[in-house]
PDB file of N, CA and C in Angstrom:
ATOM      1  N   UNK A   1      14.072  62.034-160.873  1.00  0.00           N
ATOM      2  CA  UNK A   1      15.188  62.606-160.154  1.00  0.00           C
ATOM      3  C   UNK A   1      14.971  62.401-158.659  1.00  0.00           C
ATOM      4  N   UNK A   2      16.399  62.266-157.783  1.00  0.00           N
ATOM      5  CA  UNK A   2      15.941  61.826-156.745  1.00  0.00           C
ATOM      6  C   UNK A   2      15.639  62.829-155.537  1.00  0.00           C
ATOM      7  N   UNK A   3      15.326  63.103-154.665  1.00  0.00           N
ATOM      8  CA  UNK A   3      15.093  64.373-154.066  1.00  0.00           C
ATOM      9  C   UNK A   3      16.053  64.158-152.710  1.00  0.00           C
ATOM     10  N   UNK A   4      16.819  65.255-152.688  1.00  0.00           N
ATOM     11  CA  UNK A   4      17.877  65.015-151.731  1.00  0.00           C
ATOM     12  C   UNK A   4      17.540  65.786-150.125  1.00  0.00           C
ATOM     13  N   UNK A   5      17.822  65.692-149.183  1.00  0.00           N
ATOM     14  CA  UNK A   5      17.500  66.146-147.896  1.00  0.00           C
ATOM     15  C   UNK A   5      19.333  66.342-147.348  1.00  0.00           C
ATOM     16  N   UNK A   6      18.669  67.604-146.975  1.00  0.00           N
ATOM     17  CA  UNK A   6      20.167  68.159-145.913  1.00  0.00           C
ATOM     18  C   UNK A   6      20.052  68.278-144.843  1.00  0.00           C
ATOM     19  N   UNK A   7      20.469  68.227-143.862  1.00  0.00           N
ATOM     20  CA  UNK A   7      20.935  68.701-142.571  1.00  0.00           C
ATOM     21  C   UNK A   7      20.850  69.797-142.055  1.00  0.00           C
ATOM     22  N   UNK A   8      19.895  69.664-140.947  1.00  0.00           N
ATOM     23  CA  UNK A   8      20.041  71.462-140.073  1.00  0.00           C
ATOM     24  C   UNK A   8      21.403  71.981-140.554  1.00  0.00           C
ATOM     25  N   UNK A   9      22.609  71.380-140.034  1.00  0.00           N
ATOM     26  CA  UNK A   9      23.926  71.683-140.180  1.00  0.00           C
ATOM     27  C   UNK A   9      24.317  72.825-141.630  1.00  0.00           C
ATOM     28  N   UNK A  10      24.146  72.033-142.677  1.00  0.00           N
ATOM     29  CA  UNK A  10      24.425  72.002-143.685  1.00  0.00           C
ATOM     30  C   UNK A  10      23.514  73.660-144.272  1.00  0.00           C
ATOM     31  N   UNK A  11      21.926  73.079-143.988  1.00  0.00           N
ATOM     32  CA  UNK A  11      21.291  74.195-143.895  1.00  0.00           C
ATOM     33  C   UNK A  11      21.774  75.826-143.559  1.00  0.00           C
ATOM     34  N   UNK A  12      21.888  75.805-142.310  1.00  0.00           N
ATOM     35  CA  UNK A  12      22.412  76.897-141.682  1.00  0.00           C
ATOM     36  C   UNK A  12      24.025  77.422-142.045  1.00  0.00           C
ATOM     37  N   UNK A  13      24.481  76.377-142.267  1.00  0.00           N
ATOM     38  CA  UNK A  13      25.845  76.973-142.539  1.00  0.00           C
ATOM     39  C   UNK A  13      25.455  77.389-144.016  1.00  0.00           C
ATOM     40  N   UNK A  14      24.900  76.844-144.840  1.00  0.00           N
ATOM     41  CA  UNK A  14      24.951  77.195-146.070  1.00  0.00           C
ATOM     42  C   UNK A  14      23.960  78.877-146.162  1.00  0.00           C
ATOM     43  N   UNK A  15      23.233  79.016-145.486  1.00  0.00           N
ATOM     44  CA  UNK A  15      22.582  80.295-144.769  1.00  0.00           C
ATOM     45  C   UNK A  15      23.984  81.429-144.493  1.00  0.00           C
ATOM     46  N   UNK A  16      24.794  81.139-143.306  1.00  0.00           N
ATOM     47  CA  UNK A  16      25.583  81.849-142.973  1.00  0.00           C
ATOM     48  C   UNK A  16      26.454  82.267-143.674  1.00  0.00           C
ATOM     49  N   UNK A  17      27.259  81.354-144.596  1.00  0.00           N
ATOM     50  CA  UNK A  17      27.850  81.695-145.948  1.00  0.00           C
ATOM     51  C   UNK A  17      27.373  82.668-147.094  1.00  0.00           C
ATOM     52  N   UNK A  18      26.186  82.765-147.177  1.00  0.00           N
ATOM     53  CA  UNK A  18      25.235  83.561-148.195  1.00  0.00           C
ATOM     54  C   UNK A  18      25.329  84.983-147.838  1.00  0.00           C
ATOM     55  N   UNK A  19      25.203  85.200-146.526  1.00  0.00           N
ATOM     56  CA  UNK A  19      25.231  86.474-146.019  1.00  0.00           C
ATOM     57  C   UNK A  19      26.946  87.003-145.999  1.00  0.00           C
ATOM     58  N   UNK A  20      27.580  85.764-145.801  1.00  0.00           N
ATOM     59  CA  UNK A  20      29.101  86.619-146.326  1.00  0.00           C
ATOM     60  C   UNK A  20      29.288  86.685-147.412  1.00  0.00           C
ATOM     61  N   UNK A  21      29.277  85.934-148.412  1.00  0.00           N
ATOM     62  CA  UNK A  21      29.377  86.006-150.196  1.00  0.00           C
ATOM     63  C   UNK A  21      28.421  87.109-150.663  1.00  0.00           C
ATOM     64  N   UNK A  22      29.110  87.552-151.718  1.00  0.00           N
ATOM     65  CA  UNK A  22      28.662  88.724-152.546  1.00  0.00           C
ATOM     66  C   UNK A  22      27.806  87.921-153.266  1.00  0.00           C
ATOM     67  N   UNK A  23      28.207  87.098-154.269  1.00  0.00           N
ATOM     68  CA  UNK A  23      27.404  86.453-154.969  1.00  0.00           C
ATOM     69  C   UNK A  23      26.999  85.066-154.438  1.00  0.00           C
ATOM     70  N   UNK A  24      25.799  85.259-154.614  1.00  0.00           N
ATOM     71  CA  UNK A  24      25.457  83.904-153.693  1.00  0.00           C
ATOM     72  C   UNK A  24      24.564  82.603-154.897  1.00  0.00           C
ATOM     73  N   UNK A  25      25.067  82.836-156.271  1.00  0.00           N
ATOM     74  CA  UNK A  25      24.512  82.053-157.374  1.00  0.00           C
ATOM     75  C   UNK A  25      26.208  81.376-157.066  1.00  0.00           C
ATOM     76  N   UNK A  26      27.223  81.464-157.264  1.00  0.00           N
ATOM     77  CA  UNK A  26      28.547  81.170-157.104  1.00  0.00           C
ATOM     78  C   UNK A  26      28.495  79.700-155.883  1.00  0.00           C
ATOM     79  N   UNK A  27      27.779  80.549-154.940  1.00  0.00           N
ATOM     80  CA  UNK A  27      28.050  79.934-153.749  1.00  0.00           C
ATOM     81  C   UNK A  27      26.906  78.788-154.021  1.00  0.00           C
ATOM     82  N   UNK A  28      25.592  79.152-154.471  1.00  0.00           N
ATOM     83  CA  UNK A  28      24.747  77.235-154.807  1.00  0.00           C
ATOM     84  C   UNK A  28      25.260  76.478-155.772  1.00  0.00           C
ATOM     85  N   UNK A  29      26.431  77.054-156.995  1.00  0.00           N
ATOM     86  CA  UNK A  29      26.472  76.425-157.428  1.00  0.00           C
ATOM     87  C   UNK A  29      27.903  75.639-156.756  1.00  0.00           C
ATOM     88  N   UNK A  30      28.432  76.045-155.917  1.00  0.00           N
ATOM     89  CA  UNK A  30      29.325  75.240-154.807  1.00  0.00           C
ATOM     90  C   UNK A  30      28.912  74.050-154.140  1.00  0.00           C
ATOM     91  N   UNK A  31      28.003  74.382-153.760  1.00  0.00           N
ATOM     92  CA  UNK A  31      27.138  73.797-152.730  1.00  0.00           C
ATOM     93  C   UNK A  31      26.395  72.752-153.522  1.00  0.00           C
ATOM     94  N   UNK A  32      25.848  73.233-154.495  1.00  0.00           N
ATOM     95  CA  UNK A  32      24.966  72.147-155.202  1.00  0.00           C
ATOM     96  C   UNK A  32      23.708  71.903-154.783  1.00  0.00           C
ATOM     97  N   UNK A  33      22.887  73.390-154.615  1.00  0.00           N
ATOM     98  CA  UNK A  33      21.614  73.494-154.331  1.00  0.00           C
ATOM     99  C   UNK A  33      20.994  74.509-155.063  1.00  0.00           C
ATOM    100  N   UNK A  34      20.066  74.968-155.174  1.00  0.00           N
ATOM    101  CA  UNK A  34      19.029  75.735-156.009  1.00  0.00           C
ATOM    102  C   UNK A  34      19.300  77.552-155.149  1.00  0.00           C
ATOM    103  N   UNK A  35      19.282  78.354-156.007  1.00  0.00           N
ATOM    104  CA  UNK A  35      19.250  79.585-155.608  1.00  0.00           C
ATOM    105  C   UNK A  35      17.998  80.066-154.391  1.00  0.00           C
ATOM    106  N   UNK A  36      16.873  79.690-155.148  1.00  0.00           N
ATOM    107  CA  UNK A  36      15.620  79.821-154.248  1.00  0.00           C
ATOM    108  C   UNK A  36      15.997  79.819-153.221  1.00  0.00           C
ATOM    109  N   UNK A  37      16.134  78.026-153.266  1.00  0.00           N
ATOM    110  CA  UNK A  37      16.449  77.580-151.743  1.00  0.00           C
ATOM    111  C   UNK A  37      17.310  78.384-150.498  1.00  0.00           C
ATOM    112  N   UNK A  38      18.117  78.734-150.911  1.00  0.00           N
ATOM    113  CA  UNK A  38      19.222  79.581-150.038  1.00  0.00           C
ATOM    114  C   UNK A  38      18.008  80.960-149.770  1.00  0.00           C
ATOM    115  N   UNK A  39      17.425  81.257-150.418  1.00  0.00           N
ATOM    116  CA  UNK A  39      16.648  82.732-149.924  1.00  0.00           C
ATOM    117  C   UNK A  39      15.360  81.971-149.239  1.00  0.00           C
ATOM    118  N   UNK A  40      15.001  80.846-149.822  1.00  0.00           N
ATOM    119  CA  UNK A  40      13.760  80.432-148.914  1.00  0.00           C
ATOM    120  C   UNK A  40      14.272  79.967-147.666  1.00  0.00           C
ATOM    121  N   UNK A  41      15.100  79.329-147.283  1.00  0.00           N
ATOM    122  CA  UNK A  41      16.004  78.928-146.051  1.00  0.00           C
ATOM    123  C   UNK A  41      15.876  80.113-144.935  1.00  0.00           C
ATOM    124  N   UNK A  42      17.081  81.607-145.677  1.00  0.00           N
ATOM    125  CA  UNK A  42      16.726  82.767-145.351  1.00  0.00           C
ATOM    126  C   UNK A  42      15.709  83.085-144.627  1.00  0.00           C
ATOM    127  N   UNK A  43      14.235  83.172-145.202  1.00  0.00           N
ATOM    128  CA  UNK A  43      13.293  83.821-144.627  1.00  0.00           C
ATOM    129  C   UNK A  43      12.677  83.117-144.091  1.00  0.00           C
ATOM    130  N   UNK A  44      12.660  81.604-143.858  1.00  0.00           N
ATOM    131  CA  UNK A  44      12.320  80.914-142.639  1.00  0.00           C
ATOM    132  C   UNK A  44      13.335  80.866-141.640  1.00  0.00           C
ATOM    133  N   UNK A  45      14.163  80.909-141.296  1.00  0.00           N
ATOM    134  CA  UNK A  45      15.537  81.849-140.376  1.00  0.00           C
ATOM    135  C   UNK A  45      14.525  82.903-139.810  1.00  0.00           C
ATOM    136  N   UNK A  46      14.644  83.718-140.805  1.00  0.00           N
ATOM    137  CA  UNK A  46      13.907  84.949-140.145  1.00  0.00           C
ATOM    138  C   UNK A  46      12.670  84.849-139.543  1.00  0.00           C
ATOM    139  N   UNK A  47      11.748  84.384-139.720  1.00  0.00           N
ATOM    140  CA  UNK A  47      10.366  84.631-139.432  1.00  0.00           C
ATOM    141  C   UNK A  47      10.339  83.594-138.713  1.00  0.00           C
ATOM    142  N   UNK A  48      11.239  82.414-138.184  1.00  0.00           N
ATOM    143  CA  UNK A  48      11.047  81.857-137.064  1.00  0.00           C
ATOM    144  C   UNK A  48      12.068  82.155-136.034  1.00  0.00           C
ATOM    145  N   UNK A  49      13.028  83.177-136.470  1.00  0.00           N
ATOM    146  CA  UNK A  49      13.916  84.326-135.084  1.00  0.00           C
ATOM    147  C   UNK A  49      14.589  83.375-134.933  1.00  0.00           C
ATOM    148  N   UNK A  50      14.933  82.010-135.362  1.00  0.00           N
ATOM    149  CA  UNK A  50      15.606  80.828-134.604  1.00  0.00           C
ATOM    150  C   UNK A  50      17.040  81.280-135.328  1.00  0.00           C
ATOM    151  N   UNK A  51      17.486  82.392-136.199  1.00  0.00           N
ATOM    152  CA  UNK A  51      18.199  82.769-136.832  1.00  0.00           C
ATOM    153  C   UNK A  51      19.783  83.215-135.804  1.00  0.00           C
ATOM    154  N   UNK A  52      20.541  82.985-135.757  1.00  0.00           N
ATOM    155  CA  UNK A  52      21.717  83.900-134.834  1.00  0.00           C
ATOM    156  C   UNK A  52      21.854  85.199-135.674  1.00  0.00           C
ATOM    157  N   UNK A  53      22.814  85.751-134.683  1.00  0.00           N
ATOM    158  CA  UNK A  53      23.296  86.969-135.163  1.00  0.00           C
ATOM    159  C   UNK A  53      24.481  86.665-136.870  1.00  0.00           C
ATOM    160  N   UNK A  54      23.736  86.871-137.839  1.00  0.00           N
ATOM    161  CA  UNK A  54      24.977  85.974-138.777  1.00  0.00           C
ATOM    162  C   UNK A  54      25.825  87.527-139.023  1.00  0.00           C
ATOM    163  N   UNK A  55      26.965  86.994-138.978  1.00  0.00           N
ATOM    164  CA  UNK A  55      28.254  87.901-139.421  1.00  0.00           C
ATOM    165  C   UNK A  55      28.449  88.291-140.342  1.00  0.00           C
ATOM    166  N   UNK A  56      28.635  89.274-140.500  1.00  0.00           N
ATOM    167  CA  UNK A  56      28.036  90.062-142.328  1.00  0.00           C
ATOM    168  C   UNK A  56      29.762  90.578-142.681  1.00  0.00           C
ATOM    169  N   UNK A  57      29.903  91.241-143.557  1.00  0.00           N
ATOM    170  CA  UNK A  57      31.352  91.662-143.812  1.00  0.00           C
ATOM    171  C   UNK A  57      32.104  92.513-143.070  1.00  0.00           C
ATOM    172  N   UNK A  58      32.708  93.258-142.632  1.00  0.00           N
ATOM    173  CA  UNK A  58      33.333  94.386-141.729  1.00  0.00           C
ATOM    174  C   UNK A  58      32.790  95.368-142.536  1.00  0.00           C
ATOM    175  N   UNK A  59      32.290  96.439-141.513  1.00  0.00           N
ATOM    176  CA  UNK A  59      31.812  97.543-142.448  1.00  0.00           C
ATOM    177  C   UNK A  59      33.595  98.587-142.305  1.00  0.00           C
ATOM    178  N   UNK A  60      33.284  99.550-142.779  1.00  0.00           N
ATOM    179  CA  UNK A  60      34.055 100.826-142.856  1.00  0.00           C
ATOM    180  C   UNK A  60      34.766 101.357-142.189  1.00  0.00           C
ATOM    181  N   UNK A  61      33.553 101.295-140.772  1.00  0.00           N
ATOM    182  CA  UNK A  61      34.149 101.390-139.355  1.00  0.00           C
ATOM    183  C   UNK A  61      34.879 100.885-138.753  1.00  0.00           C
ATOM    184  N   UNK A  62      34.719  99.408-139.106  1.00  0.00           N
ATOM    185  CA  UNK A  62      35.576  98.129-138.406  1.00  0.00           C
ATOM    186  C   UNK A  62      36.663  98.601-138.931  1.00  0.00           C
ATOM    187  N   UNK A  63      37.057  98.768-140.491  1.00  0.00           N
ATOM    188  CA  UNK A  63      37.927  98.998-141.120  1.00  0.00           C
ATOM    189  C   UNK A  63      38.928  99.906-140.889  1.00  0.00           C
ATOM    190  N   UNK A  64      38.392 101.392-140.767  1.00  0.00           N
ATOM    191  CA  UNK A  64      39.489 101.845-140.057  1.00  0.00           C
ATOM    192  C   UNK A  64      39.733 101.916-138.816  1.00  0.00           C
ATOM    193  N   UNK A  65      38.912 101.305-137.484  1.00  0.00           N
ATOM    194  CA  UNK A  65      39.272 100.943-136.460  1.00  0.00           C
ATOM    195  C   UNK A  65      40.369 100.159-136.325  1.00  0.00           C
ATOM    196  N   UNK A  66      40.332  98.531-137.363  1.00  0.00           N
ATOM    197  CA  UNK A  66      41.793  98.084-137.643  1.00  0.00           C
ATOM    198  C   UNK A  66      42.790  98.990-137.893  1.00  0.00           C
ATOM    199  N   UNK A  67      43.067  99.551-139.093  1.00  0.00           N
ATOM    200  CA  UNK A  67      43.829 100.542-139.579  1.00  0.00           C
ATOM    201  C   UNK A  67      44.164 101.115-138.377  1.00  0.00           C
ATOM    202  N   UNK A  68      43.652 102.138-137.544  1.00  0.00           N
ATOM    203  CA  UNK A  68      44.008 103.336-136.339  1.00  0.00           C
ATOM    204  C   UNK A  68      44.377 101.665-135.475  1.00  0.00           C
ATOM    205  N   UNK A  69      43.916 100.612-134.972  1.00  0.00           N
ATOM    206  CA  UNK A  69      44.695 100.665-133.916  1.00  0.00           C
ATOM    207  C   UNK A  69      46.057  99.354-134.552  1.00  0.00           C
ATOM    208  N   UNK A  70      46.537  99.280-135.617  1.00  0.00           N
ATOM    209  CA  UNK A  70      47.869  98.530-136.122  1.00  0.00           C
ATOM    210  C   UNK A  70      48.543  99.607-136.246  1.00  0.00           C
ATOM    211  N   UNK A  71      48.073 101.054-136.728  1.00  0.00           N
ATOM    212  CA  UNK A  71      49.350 102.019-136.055  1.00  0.00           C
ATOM    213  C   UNK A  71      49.671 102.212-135.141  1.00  0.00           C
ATOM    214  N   UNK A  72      48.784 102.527-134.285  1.00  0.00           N
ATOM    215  CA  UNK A  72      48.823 102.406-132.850  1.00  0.00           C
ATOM    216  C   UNK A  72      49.955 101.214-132.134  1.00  0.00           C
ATOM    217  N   UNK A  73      49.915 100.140-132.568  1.00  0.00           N
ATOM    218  CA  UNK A  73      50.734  99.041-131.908  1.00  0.00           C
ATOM    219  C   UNK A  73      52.138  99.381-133.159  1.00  0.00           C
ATOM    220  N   UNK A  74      52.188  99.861-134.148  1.00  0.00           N
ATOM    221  CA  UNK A  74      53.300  99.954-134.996  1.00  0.00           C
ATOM    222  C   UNK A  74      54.244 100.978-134.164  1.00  0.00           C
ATOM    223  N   UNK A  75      53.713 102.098-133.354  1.00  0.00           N
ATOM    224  CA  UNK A  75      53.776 103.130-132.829  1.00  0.00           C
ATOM    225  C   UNK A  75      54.563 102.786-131.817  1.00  0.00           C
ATOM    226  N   UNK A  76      53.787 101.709-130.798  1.00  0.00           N
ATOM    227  CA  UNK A  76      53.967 101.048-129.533  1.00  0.00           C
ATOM    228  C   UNK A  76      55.091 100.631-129.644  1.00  0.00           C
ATOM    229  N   UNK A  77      55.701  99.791-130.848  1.00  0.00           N
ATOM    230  CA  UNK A  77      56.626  99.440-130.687  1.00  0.00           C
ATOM    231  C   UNK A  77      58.126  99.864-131.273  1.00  0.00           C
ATOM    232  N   UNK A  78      57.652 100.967-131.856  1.00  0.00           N
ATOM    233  CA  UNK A  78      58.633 102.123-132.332  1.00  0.00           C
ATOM    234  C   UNK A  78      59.291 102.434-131.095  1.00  0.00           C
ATOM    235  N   UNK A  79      58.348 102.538-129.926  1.00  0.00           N
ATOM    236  CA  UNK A  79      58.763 103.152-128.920  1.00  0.00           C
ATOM    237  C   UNK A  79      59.727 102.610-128.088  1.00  0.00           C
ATOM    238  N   UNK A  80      59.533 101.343-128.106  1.00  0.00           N
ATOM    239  CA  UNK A  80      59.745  99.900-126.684  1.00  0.00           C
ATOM    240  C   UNK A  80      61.465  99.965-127.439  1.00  0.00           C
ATOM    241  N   UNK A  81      60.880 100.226-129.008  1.00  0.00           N
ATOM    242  CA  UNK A  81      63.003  99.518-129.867  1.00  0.00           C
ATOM    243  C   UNK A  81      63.668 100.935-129.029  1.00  0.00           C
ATOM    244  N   UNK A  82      63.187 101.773-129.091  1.00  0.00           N
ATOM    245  CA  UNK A  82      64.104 103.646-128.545  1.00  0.00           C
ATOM    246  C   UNK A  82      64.157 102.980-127.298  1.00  0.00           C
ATOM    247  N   UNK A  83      63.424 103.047-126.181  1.00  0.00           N
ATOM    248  CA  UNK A  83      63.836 102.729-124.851  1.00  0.00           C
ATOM    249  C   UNK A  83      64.905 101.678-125.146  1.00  0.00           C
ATOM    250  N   UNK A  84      65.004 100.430-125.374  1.00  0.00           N
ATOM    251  CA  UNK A  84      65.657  99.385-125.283  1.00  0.00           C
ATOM    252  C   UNK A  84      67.259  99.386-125.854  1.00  0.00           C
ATOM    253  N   UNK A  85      66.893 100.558-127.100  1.00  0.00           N
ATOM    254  CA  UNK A  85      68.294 101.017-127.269  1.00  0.00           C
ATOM    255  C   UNK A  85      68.894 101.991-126.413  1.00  0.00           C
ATOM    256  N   UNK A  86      68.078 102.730-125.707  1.00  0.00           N
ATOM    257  CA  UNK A  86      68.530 104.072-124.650  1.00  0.00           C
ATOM    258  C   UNK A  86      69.220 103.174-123.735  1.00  0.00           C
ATOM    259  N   UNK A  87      68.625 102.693-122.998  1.00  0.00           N
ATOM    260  CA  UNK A  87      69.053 101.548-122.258  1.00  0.00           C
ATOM    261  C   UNK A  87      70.263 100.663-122.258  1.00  0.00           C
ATOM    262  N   UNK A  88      70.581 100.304-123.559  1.00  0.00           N
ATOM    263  CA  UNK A  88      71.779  99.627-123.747  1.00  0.00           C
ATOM    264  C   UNK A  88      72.933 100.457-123.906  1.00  0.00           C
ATOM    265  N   UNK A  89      72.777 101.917-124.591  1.00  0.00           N
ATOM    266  CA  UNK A  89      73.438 103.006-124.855  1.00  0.00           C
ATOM    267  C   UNK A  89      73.983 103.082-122.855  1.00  0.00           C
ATOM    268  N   UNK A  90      73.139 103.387-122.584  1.00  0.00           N
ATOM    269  CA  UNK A  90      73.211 103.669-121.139  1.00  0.00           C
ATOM    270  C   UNK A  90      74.081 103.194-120.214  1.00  0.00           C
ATOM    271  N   UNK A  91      73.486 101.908-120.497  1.00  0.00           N
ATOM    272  CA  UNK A  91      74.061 100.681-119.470  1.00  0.00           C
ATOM    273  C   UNK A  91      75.820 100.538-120.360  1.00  0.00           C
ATOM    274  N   UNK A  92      76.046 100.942-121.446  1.00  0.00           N
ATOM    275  CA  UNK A  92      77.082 100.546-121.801  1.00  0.00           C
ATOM    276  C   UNK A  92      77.843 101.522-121.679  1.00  0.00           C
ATOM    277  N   UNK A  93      77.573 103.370-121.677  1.00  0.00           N
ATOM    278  CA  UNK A  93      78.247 104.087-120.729  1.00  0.00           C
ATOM    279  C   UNK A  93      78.417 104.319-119.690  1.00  0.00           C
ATOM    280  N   UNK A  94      77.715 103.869-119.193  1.00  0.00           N
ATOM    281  CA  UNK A  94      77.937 103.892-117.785  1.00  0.00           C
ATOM    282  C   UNK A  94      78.997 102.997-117.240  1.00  0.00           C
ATOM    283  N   UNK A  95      79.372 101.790-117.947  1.00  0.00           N
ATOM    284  CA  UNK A  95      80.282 101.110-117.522  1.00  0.00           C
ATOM    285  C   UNK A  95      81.540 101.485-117.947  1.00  0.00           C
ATOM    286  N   UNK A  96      81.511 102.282-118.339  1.00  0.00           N
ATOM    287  CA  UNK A  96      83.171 103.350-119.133  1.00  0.00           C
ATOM    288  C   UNK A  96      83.418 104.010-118.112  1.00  0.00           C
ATOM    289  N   UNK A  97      82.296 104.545-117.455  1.00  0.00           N
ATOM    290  CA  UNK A  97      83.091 105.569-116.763  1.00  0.00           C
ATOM    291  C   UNK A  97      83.271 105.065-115.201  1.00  0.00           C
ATOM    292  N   UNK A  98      82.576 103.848-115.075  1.00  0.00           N
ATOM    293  CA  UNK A  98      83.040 103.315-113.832  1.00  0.00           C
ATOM    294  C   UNK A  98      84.382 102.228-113.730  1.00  0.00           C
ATOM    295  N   UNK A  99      84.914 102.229-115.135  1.00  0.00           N
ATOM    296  CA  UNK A  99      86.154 101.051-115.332  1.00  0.00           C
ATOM    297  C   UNK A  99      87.227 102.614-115.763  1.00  0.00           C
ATOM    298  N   UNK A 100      86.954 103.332-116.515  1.00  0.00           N
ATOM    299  CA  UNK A 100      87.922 104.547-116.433  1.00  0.00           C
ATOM    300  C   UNK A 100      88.715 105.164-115.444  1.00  0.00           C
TER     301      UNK A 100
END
């Protein structure tokens, strides 16, 4: 069998992916590499720190931080449609009683 060689590239991204996938047997068999490998990859990442910050899933917090602030802008613009109709209400009586 022939022994195949990857790419820093390939390496690391296939690293960074692992830490977002739940299942990460899914993800070698995507990839078309050995389970090990992806955890041995892993802990040479780690133990040579050459690792980035990898992006893990949104926790809970993130979660309802989204949530609170898309009401927040749902809110925002509840508001902007009332002014914009006050406004037209406005501007369109007002011209009644200056043509009256």
């Amino acid at each position: 069998m022939k022994k195949r060689f990857y790419s820093k590239e390939f390496k690391s991204e296939a690293v960074r992916l692992s830490y977002q996938r739940e299942n990460i047997k899914e993800l070698t068999d995507e990839l078309g590499v050995k389970v090990d490998r992806i955890y041995r990859r892993r802990k040479l990442d780690s133990e040579d720190g050459s690792s980035k910050k990898v992006s893990k899933p949104p926790s809970q917090v993130d979660n309802q931080e989204v949530k609170e602030l898309r009401k927040a802008l749902k809110d925002a613009q509840l508001e902007l449609e009332i002014f914009k109709k006050a406004v037209y209400i406005f501007s369109k009586s007002g011209r009644k009683s200056i043509n009256s």
